[in-house]
N, C-alpha and C. Protein backbone atom coordinates (compact mmCIF):
# COMPACT_ATOMS: atom_id res chain seq x y z
N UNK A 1 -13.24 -95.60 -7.92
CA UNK A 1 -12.43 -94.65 -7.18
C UNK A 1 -12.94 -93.24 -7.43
N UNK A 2 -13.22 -92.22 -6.26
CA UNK A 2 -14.09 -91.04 -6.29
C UNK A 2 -12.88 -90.33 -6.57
N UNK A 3 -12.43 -89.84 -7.47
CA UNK A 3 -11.63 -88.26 -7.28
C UNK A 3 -11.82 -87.09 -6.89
N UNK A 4 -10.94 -86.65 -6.21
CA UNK A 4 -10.82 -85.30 -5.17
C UNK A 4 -10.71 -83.85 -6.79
N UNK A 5 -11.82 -82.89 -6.30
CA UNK A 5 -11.30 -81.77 -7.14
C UNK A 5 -9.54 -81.57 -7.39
N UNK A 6 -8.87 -81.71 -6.24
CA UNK A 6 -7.79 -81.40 -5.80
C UNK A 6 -6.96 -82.47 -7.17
N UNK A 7 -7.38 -83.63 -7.04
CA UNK A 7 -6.56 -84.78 -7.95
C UNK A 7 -6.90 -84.29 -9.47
N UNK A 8 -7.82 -84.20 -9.86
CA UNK A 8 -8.66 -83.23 -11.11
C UNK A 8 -7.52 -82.34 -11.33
N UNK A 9 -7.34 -81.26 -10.80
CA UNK A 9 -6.78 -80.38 -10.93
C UNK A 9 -5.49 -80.48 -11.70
N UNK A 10 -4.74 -81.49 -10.35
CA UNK A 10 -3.34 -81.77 -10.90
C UNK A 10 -3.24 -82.52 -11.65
N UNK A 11 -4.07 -83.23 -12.52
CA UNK A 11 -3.80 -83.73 -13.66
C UNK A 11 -4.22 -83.04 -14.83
N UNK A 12 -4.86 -82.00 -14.80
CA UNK A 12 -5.28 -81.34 -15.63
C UNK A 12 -3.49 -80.11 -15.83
N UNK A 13 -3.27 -79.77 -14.93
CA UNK A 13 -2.06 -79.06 -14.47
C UNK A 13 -0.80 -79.46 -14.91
N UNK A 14 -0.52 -80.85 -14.99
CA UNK A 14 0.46 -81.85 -15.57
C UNK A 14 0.47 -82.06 -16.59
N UNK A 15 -0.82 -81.78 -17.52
CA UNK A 15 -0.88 -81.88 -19.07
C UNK A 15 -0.62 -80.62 -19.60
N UNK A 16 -1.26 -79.20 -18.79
CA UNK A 16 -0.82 -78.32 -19.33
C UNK A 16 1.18 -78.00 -19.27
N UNK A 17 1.43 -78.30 -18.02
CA UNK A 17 2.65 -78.03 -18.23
C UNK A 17 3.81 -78.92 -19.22
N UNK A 18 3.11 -80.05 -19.47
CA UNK A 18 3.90 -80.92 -20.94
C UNK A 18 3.61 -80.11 -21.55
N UNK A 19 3.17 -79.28 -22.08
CA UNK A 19 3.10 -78.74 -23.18
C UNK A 19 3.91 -76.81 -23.39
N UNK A 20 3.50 -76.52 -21.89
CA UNK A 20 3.72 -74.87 -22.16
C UNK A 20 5.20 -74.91 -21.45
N UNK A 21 5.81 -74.46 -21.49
CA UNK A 21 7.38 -74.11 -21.04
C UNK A 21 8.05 -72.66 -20.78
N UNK A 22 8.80 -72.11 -20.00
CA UNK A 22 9.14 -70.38 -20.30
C UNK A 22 10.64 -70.29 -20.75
N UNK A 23 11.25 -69.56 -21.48
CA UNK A 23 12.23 -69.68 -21.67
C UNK A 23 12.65 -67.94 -20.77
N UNK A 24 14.20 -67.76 -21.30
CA UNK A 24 14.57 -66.22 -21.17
C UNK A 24 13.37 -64.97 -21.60
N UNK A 25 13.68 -65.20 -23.02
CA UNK A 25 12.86 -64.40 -23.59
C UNK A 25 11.74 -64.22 -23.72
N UNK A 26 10.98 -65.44 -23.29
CA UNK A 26 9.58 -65.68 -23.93
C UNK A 26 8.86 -66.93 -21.94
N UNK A 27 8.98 -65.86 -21.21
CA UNK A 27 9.23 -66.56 -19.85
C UNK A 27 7.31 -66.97 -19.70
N UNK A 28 7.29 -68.45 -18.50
CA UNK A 28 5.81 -68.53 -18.82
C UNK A 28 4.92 -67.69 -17.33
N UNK A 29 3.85 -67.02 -17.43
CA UNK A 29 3.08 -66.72 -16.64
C UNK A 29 2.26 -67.56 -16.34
N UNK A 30 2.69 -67.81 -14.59
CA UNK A 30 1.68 -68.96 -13.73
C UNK A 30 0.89 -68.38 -12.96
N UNK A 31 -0.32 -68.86 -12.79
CA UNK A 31 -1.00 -68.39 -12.30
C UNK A 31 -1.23 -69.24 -11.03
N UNK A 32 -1.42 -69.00 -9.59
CA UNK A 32 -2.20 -69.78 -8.52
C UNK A 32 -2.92 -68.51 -8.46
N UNK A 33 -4.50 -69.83 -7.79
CA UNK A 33 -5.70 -69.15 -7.24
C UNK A 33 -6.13 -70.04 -5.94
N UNK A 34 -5.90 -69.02 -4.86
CA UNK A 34 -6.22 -69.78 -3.42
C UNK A 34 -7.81 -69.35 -2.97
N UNK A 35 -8.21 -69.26 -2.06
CA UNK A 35 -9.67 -68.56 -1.99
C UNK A 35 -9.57 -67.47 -1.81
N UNK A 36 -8.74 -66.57 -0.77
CA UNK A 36 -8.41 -65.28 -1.33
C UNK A 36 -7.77 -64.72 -1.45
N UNK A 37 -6.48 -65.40 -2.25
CA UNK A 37 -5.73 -64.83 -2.73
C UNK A 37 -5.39 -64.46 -4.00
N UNK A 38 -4.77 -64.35 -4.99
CA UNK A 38 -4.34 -64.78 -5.73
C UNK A 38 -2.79 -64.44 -6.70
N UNK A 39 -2.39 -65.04 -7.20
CA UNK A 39 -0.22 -64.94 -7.54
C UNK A 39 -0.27 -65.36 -8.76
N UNK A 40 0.40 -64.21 -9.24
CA UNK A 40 1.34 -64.67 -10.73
C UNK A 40 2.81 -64.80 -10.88
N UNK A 41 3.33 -65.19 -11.75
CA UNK A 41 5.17 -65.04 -11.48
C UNK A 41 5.28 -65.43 -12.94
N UNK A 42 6.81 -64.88 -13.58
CA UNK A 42 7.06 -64.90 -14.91
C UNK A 42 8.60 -65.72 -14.34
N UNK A 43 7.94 -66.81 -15.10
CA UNK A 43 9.44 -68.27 -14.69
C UNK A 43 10.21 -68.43 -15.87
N UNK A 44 11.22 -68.58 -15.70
CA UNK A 44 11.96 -68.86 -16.92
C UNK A 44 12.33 -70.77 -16.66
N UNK A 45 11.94 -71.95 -16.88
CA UNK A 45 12.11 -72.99 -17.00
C UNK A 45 13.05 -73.77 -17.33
N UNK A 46 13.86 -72.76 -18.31
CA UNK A 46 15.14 -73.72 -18.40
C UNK A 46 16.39 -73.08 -17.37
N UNK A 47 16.22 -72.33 -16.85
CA UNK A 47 17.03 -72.22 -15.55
C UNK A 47 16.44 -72.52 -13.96
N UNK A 48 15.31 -72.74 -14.10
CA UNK A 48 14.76 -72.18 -12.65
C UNK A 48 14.44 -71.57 -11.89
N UNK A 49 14.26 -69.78 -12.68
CA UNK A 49 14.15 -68.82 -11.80
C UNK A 49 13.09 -68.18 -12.58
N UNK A 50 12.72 -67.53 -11.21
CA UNK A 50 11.24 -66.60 -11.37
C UNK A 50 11.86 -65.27 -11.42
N UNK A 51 11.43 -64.82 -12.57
CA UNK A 51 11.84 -62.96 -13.28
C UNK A 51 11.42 -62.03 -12.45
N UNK A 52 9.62 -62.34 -12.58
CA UNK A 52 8.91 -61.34 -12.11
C UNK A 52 8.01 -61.86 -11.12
N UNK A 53 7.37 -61.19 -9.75
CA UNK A 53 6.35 -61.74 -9.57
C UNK A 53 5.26 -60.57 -8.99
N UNK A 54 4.02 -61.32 -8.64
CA UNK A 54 3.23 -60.02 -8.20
C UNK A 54 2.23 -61.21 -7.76
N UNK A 55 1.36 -60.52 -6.01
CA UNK A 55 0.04 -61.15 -5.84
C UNK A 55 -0.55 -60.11 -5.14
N UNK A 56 -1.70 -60.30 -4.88
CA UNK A 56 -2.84 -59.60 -3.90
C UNK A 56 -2.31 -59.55 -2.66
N UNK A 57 -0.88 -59.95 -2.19
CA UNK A 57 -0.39 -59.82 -0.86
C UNK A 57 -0.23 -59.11 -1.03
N UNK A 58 0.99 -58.24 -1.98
CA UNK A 58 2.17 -57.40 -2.07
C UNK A 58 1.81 -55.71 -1.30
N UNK A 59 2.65 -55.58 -0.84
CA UNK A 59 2.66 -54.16 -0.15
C UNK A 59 1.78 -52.87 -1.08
N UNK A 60 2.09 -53.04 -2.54
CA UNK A 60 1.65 -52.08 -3.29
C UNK A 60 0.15 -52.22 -3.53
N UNK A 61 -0.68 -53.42 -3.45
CA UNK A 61 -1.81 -53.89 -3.80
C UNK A 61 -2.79 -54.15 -2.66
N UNK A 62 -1.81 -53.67 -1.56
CA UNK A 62 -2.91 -54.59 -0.05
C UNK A 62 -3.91 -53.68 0.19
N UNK A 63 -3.87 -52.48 -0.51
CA UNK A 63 -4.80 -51.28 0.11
C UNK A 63 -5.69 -51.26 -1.05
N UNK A 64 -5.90 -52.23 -2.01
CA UNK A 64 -7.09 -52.46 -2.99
C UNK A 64 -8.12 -52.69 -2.38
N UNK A 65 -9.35 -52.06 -2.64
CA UNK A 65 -10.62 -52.57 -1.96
C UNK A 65 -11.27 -53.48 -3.02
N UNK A 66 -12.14 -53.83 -2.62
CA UNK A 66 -13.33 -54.40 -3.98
C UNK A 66 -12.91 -55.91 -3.60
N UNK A 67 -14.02 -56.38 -4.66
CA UNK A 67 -14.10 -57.95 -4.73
C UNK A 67 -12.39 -58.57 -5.26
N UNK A 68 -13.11 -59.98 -5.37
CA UNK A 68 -11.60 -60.89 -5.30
C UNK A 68 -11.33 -60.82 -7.19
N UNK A 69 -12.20 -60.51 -7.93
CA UNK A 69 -12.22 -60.21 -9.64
C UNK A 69 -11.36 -58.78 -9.83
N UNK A 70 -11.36 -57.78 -8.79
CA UNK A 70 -10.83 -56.52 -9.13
C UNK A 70 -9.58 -56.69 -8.69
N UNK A 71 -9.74 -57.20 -7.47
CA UNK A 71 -8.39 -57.35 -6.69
C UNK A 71 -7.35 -58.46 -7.90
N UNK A 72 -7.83 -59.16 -8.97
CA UNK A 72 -6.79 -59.75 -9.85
C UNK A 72 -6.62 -58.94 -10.88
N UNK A 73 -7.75 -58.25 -11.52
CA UNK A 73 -6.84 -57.73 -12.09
C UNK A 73 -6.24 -55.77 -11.62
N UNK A 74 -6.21 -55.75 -10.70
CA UNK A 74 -4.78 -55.03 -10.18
C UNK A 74 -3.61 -56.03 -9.85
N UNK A 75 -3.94 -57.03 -9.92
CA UNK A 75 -2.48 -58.40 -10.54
C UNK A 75 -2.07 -58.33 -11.01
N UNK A 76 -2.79 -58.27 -12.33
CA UNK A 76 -2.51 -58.56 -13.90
C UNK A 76 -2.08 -57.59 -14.00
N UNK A 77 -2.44 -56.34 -13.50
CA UNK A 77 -2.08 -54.97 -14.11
C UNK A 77 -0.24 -54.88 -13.83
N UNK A 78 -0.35 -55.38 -12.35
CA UNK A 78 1.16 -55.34 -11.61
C UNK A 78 1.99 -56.10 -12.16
N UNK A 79 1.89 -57.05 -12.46
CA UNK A 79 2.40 -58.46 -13.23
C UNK A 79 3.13 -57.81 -14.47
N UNK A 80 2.17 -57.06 -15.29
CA UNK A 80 2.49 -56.34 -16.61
C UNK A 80 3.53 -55.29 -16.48
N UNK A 81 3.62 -54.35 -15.27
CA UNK A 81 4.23 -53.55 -14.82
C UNK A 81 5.80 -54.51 -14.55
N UNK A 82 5.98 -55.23 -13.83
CA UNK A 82 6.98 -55.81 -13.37
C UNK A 82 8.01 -56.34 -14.42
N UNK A 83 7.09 -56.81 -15.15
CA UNK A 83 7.75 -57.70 -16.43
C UNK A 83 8.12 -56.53 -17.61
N UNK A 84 7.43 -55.65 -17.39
CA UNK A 84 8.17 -54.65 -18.26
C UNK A 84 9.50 -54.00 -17.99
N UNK A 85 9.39 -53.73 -16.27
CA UNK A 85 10.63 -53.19 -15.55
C UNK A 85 11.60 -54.76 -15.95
N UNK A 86 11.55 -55.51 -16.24
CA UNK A 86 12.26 -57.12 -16.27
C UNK A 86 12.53 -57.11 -18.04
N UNK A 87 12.14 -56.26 -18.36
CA UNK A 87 12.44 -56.36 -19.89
C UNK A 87 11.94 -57.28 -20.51
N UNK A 88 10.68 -57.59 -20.16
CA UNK A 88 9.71 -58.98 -21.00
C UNK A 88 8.33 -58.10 -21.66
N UNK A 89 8.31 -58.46 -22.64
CA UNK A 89 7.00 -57.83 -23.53
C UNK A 89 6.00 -58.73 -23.38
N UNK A 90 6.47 -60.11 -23.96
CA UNK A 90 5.70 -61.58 -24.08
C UNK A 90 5.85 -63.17 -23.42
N UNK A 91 4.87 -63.69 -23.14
CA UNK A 91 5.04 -64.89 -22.16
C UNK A 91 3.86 -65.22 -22.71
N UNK A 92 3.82 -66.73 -22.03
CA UNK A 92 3.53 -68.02 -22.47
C UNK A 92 2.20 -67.96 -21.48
N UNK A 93 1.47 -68.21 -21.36
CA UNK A 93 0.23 -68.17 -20.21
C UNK A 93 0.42 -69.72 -19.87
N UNK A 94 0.21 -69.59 -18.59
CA UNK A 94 -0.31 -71.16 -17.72
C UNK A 94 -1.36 -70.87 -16.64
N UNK A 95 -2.19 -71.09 -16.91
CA UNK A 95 -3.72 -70.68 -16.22
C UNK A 95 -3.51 -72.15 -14.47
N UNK A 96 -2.83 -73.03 -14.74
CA UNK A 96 -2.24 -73.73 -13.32
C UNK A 96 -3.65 -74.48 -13.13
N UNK A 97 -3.90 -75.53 -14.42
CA UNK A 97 -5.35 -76.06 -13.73
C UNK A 97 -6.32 -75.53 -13.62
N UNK A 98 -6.34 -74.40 -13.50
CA UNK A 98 -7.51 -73.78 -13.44
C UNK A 98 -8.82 -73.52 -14.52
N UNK A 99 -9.99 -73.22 -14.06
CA UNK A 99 -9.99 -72.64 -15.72
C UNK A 99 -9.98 -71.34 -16.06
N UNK A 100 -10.27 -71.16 -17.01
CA UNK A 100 -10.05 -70.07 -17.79
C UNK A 100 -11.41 -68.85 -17.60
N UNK A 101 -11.73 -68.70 -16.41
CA UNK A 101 -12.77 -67.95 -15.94
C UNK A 101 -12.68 -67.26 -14.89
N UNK A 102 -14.01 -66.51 -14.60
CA UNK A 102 -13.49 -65.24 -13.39
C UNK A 102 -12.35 -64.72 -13.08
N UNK A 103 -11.39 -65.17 -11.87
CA UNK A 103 -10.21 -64.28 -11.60
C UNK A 103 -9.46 -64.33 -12.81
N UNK A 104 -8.95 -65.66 -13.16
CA UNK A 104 -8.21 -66.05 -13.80
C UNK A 104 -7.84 -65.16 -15.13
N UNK A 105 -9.66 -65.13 -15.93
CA UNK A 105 -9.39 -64.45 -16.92
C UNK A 105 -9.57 -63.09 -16.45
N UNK A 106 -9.45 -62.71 -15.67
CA UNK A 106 -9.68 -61.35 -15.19
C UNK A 106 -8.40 -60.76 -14.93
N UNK A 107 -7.71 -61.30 -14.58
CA UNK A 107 -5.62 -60.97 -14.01
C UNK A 107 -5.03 -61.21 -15.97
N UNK A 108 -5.55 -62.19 -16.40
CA UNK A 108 -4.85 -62.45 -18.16
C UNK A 108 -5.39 -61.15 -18.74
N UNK A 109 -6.88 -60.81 -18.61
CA UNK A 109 -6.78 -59.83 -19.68
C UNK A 109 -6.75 -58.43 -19.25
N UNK A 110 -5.92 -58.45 -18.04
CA UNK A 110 -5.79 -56.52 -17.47
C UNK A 110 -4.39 -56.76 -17.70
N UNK A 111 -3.48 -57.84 -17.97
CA UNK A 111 -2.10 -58.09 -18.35
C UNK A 111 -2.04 -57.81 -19.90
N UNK A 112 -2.65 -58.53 -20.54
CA UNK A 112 -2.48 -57.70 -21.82
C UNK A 112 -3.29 -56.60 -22.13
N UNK A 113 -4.29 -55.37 -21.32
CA UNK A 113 -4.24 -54.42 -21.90
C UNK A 113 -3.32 -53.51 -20.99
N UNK A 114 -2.60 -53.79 -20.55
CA UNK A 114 -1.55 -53.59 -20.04
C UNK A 114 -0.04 -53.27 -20.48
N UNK A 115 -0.35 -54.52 -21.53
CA UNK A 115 1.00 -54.70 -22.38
C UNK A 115 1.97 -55.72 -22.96
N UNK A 116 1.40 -56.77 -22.01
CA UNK A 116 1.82 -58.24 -22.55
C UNK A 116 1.49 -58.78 -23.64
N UNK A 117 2.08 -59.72 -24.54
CA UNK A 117 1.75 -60.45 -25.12
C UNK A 117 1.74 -61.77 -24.86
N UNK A 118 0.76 -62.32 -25.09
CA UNK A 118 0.62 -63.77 -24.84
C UNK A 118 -0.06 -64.46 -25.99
């Protein structure tokens, strides 16, 4: 049986989330990466609701120029911004399957010099 990147993914995605969780205080940052987009949101898990969110759509970010690496982290940067106005210092990272490269780590580490802890 050939597996689809797509099937890869979500099982890779399903193991991370057994493990990482967001609470109130300590809410988790998800990451999706589409081809050109890309979204973060600060979830709190044991209720169901998303705190904070921010992507490369948003009204404040659409007039970013540059590649799809800059354009995340003015994400990360916004993400950090949001969650501060939300009264969150620190969260849980969930990279969503992905790995841990280009955008990805590019939106994580303009979030913590930003101000997050993770």
């Amino acid at each position: 049986m050939i597996k689809s990147k797509k099937d890869s993914r979500r099982k890779v995605r399903y193991a991370i989330r057994n493990k990482v969780s967001g609470t109130s205080e300590k809410p988790r940052l998800a990451v999706f990466r589409s081809n050109k987009q890309i979204y973060a949101q600060l979830i709190n898990d044991l209720e169901g609701v998303t705190l904070a969110s921010a992507s490369s759509r948003d009204k404040l970010l659409e007039g970013t120029k540059g590649n799809k690496i800059e354009q995340a982290t003015a994400v990360g940067k916004q993400i950090a911004v949001n969650a501060k106005n939300a009264g969150i210092d620190s969260v849980v990272f969930d990279r969503g399957g992905f790995l841990y490269h280009g955008r990805v780590k590019a939106l994580a580490e303009s979030a913590r010099e930003s101000g997050l802890n993770f």
